[in-house]
N, C-alpha and C. Protein backbone atom coordinates (compact mmCIF):
# COMPACT_ATOMS: atom_id res chain seq x y z
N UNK A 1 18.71 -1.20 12.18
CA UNK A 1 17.34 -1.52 12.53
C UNK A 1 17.00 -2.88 11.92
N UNK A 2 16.24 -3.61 12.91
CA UNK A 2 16.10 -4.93 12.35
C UNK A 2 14.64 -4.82 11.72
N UNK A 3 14.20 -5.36 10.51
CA UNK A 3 12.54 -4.78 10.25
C UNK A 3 12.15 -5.78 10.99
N UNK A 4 12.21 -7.35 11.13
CA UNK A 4 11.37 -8.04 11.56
C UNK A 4 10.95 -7.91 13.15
N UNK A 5 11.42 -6.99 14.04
CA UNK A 5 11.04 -6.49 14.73
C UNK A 5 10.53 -5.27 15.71
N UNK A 6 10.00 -4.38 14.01
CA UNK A 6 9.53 -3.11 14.37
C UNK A 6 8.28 -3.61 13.49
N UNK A 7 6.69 -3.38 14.18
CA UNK A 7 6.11 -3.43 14.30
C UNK A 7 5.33 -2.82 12.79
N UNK A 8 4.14 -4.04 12.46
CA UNK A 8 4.19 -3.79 11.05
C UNK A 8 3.47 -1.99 10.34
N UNK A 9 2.86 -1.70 11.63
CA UNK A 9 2.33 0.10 11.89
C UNK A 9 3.24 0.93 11.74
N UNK A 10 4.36 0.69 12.44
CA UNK A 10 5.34 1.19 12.38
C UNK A 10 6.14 1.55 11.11
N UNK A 11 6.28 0.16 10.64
CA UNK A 11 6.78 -0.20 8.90
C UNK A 11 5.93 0.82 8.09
N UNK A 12 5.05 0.67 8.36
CA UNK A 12 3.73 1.35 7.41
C UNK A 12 3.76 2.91 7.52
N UNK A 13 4.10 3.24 8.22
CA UNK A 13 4.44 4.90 9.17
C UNK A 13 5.42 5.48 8.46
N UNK A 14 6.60 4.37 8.33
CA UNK A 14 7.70 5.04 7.45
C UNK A 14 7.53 4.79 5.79
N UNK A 15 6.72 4.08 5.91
CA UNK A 15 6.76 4.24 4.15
C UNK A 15 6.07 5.56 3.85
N UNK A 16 4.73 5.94 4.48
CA UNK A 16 4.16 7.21 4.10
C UNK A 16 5.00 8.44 4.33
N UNK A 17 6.38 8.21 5.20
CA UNK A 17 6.92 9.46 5.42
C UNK A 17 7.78 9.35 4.04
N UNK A 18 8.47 8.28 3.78
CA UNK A 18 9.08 8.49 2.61
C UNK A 18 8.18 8.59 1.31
N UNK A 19 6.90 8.17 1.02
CA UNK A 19 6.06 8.94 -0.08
C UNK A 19 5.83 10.14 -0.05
N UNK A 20 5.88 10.80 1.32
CA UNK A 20 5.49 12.20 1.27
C UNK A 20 5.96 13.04 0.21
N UNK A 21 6.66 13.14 0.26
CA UNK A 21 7.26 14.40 -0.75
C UNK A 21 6.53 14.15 -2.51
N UNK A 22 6.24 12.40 -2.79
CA UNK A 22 5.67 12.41 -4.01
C UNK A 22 4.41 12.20 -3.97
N UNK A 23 3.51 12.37 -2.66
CA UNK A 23 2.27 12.21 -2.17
C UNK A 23 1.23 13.63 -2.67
N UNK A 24 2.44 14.69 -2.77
CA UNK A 24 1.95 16.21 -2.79
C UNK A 24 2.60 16.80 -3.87
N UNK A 25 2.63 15.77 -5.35
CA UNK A 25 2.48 15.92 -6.21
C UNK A 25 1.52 15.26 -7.20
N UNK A 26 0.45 14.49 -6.03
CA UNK A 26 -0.54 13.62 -6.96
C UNK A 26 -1.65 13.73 -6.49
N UNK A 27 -2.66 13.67 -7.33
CA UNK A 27 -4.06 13.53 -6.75
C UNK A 27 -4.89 12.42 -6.56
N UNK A 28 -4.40 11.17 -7.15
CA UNK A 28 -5.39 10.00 -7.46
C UNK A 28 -3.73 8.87 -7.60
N UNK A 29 -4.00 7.70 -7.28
CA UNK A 29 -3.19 6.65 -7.18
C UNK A 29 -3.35 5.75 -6.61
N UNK A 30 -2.30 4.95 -6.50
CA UNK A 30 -2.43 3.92 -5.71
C UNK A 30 -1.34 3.32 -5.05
N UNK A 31 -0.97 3.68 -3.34
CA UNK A 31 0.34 3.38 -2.44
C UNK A 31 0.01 1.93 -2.17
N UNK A 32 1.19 1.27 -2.62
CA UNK A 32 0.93 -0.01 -2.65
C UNK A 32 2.22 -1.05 -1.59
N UNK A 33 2.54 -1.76 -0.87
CA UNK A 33 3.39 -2.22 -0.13
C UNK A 33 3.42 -3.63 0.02
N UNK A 34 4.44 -4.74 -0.01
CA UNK A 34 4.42 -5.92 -0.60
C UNK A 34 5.07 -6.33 1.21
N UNK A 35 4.48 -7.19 1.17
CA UNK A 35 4.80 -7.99 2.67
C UNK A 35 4.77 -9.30 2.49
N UNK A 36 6.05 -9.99 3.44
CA UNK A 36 6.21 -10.79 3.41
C UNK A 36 6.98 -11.38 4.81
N UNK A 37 6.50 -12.42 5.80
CA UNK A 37 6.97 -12.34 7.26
C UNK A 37 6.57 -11.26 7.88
N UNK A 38 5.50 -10.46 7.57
CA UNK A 38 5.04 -9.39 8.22
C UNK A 38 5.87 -8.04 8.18
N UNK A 39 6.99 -8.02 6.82
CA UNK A 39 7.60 -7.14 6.69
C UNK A 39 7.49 -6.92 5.47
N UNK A 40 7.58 -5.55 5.46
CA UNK A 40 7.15 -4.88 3.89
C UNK A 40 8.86 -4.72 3.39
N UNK A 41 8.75 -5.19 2.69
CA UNK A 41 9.67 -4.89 1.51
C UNK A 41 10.01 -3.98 0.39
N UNK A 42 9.28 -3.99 -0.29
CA UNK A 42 8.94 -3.22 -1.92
C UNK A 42 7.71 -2.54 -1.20
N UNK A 43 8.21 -1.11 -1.59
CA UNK A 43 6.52 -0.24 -1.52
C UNK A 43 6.94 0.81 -2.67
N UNK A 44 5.67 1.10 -3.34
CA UNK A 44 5.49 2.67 -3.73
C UNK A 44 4.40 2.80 -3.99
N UNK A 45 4.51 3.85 -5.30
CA UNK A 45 2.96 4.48 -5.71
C UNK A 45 2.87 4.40 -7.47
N UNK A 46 1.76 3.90 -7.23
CA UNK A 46 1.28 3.52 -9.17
C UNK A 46 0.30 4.61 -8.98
N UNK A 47 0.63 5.35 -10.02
CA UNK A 47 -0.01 6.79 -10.26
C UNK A 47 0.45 7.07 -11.89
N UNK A 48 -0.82 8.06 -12.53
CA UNK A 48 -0.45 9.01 -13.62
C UNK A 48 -0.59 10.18 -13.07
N UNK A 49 0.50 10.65 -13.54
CA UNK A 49 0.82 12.43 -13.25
C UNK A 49 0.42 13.03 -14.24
N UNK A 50 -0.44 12.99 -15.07
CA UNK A 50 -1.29 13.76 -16.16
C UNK A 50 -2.66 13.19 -15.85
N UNK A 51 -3.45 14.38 -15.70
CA UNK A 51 -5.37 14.11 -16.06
C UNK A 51 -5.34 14.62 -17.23
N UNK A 52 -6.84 13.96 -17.43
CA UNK A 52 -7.39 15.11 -18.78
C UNK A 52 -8.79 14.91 -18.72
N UNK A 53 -9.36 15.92 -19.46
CA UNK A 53 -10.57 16.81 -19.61
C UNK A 53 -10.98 16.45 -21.26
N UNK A 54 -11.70 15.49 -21.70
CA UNK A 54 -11.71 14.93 -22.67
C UNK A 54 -10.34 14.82 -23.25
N UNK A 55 -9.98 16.16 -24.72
CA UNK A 55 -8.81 15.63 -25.30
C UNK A 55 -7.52 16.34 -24.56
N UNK A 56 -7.72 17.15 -23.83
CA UNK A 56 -6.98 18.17 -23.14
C UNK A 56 -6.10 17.85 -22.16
N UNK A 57 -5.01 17.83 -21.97
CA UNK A 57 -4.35 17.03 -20.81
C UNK A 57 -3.54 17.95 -19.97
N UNK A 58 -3.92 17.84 -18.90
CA UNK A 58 -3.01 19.09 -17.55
C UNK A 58 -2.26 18.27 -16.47
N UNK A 59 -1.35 18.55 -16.21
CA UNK A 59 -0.51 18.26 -15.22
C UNK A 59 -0.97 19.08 -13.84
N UNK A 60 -0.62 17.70 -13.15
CA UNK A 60 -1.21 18.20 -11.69
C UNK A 60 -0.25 19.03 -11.26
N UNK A 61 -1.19 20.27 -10.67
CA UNK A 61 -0.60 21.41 -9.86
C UNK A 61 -0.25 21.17 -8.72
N UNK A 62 -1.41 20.66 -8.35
CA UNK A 62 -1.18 20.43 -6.88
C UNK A 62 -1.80 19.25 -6.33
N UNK A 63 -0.79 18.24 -5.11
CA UNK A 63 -1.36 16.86 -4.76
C UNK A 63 -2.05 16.91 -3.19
N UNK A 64 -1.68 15.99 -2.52
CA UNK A 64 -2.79 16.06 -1.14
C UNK A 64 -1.51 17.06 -0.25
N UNK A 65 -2.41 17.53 0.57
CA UNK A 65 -1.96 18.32 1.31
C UNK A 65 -1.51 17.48 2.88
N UNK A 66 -1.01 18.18 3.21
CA UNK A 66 -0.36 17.51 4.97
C UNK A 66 -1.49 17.04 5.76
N UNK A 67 -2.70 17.39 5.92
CA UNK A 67 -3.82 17.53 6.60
C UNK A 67 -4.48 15.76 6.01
N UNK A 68 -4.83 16.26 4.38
CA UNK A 68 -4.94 14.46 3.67
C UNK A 68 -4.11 13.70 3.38
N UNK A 69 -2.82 13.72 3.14
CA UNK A 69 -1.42 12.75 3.89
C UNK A 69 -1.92 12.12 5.23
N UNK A 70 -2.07 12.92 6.29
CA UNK A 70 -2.41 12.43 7.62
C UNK A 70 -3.63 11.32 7.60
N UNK A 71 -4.89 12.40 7.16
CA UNK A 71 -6.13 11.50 7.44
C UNK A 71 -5.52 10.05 6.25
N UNK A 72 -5.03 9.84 5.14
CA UNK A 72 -4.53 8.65 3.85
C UNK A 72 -4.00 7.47 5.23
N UNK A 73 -2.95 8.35 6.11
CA UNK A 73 -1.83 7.32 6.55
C UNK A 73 -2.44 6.93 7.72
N UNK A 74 -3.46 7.06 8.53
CA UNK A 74 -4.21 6.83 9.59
C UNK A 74 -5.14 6.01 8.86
N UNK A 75 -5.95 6.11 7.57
CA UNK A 75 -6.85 5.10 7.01
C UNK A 75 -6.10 3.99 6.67
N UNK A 76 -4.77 3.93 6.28
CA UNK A 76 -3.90 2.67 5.90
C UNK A 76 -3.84 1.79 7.13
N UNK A 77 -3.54 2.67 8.25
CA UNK A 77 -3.10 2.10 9.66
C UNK A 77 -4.50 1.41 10.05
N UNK A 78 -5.42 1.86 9.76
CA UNK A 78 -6.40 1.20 10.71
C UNK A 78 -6.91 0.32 9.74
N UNK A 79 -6.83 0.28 8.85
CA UNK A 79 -6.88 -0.74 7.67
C UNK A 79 -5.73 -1.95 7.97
N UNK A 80 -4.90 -2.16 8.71
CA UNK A 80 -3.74 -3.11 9.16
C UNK A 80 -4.53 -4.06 10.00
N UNK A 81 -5.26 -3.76 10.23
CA UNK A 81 -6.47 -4.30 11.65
C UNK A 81 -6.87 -5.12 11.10
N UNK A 82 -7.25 -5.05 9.99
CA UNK A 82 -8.38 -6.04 8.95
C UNK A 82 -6.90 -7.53 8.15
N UNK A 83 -5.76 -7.51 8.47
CA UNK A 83 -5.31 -8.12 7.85
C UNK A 83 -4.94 -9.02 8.60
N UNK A 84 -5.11 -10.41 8.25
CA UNK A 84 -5.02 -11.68 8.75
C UNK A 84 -4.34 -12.68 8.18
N UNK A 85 -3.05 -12.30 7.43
CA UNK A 85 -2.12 -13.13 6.94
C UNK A 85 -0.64 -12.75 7.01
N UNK A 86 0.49 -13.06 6.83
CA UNK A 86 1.74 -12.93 6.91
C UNK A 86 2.63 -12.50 5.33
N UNK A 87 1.84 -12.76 4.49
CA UNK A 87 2.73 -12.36 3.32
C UNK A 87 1.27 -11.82 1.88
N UNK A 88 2.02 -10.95 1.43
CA UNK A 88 0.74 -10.55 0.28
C UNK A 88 1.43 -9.02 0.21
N UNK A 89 0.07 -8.64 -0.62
CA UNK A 89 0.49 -6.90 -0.55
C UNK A 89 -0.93 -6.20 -0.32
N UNK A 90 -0.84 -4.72 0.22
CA UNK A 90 -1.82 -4.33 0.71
C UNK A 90 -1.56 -2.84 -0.72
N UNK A 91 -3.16 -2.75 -1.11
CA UNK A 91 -2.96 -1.54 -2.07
C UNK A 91 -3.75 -0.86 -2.01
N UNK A 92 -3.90 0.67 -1.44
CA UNK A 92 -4.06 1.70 -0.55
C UNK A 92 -4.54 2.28 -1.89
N UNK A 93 -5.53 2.26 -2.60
CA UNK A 93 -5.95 3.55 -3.71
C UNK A 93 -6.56 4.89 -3.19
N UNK A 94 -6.11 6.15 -3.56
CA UNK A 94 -6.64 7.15 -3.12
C UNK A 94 -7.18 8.17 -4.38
N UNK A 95 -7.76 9.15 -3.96
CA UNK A 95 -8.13 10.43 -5.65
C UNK A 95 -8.97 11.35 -4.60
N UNK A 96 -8.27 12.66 -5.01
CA UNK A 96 -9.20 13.69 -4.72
C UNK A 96 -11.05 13.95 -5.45
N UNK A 97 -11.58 14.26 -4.47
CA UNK A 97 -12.43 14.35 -5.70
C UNK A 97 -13.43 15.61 -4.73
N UNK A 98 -13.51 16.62 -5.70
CA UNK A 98 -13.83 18.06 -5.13
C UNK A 98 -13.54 18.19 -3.60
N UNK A 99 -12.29 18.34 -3.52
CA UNK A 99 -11.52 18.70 -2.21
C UNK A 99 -11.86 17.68 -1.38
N UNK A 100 -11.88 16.33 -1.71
CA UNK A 100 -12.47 15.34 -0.36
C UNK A 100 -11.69 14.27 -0.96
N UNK A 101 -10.58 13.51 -0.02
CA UNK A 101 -9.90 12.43 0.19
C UNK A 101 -10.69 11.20 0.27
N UNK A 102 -10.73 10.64 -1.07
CA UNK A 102 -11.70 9.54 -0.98
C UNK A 102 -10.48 7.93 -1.43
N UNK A 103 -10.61 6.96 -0.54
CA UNK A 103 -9.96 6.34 -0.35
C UNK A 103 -10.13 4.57 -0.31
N UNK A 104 -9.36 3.66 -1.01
CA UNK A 104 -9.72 2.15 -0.51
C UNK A 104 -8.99 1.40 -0.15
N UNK A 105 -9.06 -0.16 -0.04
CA UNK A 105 -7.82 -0.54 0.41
C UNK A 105 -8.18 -2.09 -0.30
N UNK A 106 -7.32 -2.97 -0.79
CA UNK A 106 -7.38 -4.34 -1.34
C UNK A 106 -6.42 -4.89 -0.93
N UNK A 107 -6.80 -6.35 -0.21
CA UNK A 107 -5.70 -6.94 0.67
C UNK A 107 -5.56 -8.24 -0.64
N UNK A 108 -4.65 -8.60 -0.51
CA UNK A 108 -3.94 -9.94 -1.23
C UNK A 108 -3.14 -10.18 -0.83
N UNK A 109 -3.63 -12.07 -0.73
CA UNK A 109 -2.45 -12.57 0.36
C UNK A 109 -1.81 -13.36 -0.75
N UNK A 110 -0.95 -14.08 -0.63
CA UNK A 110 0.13 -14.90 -1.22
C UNK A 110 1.02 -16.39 -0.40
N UNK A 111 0.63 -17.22 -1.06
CA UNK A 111 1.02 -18.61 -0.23
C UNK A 111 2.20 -18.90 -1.47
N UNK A 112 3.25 -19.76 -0.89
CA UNK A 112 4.25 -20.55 -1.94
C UNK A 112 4.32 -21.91 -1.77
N UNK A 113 3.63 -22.70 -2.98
CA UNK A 113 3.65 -23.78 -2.66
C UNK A 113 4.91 -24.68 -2.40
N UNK A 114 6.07 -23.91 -2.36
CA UNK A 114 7.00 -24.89 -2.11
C UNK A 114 7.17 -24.95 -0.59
N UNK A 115 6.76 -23.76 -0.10
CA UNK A 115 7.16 -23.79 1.83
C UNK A 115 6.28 -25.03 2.39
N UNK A 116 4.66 -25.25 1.81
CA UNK A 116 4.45 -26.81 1.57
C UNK A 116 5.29 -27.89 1.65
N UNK A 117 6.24 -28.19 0.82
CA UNK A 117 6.67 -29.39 0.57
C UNK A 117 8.27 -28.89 1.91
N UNK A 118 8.51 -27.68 2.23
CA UNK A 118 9.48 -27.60 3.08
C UNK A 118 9.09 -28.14 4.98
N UNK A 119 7.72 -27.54 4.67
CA UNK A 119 7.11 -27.61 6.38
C UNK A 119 7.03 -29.05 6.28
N UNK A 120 6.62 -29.31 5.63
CA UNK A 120 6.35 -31.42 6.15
C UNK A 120 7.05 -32.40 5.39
N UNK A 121 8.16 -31.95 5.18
CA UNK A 121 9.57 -33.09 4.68
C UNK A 121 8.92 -33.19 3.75
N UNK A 122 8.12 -33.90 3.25
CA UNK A 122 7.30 -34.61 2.42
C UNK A 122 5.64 -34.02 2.54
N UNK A 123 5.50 -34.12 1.42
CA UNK A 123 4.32 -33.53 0.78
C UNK A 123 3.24 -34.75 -0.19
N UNK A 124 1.78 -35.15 0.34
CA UNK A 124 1.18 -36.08 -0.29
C UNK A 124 -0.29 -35.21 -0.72
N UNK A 125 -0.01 -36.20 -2.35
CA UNK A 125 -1.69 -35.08 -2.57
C UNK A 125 -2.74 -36.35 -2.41
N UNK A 126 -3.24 -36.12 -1.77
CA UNK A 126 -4.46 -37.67 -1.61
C UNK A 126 -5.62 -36.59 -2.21
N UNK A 127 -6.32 -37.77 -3.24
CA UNK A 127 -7.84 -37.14 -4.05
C UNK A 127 -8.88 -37.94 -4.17
């Protein structure tokens, strides 16, 4: 499979299938995916797998279910809509909070100033 020409929804489709399994061991996090040429590269999830209750600390029993997996990976997707650059990372924060999938999304893009000095042979800073 070539990534640069499967479609960046698509890309995005399979990363949530491969979080799944550690999707429904967490309640709160953040699925995060690094793009670059409109292809994701590096993805996972920045999460703590311990809450606590002032000093008290419990391990999560139980994470999102198949039903909020779905509605998470459909809010990412339509969140793709809103992005208007070619390289950055997109970071998908989610947390249960009394049985309701509450969810955001923070786009950051990323420029290299050397592809600058590559696109126009030469590079002038006039000030």
């Amino acid at each position: 499979m070539v990534l640069d020409q499967v479609p960046l929804a698509r890309q995005l489709e399979l990363v949530f299938t491969q979080l799944k399994g550690e999707l429904t061991q967490l309640t709160s996090g953040t699925v995060f995916v690094q793009i670059r040429n409109n292809v994701i590269g590096k993805f996972g999830i920045r999460h703590f797998p311990l809450e606590s209750k002032g000093t008290e600390w419990k391990k999560v029993e139980k994470g999102l279910t198949e039903t909020h997996q779905s509605s998470f990976r459909q809010t990412a997707l339509e969140a793709l809509k809103l992005k208007h650059w070619t390289h950055g990372e997109i970071q998908f924060e989610f947390a249960m909070r009394q049985n309701t999938l509450c969810t955001s999304v923070t786009f950051e893009s990323n420029y290299n100033m050397a592809s600058l000095f590559q696109d126009s042979g030469k590079f002038r800073l006039d000030y």
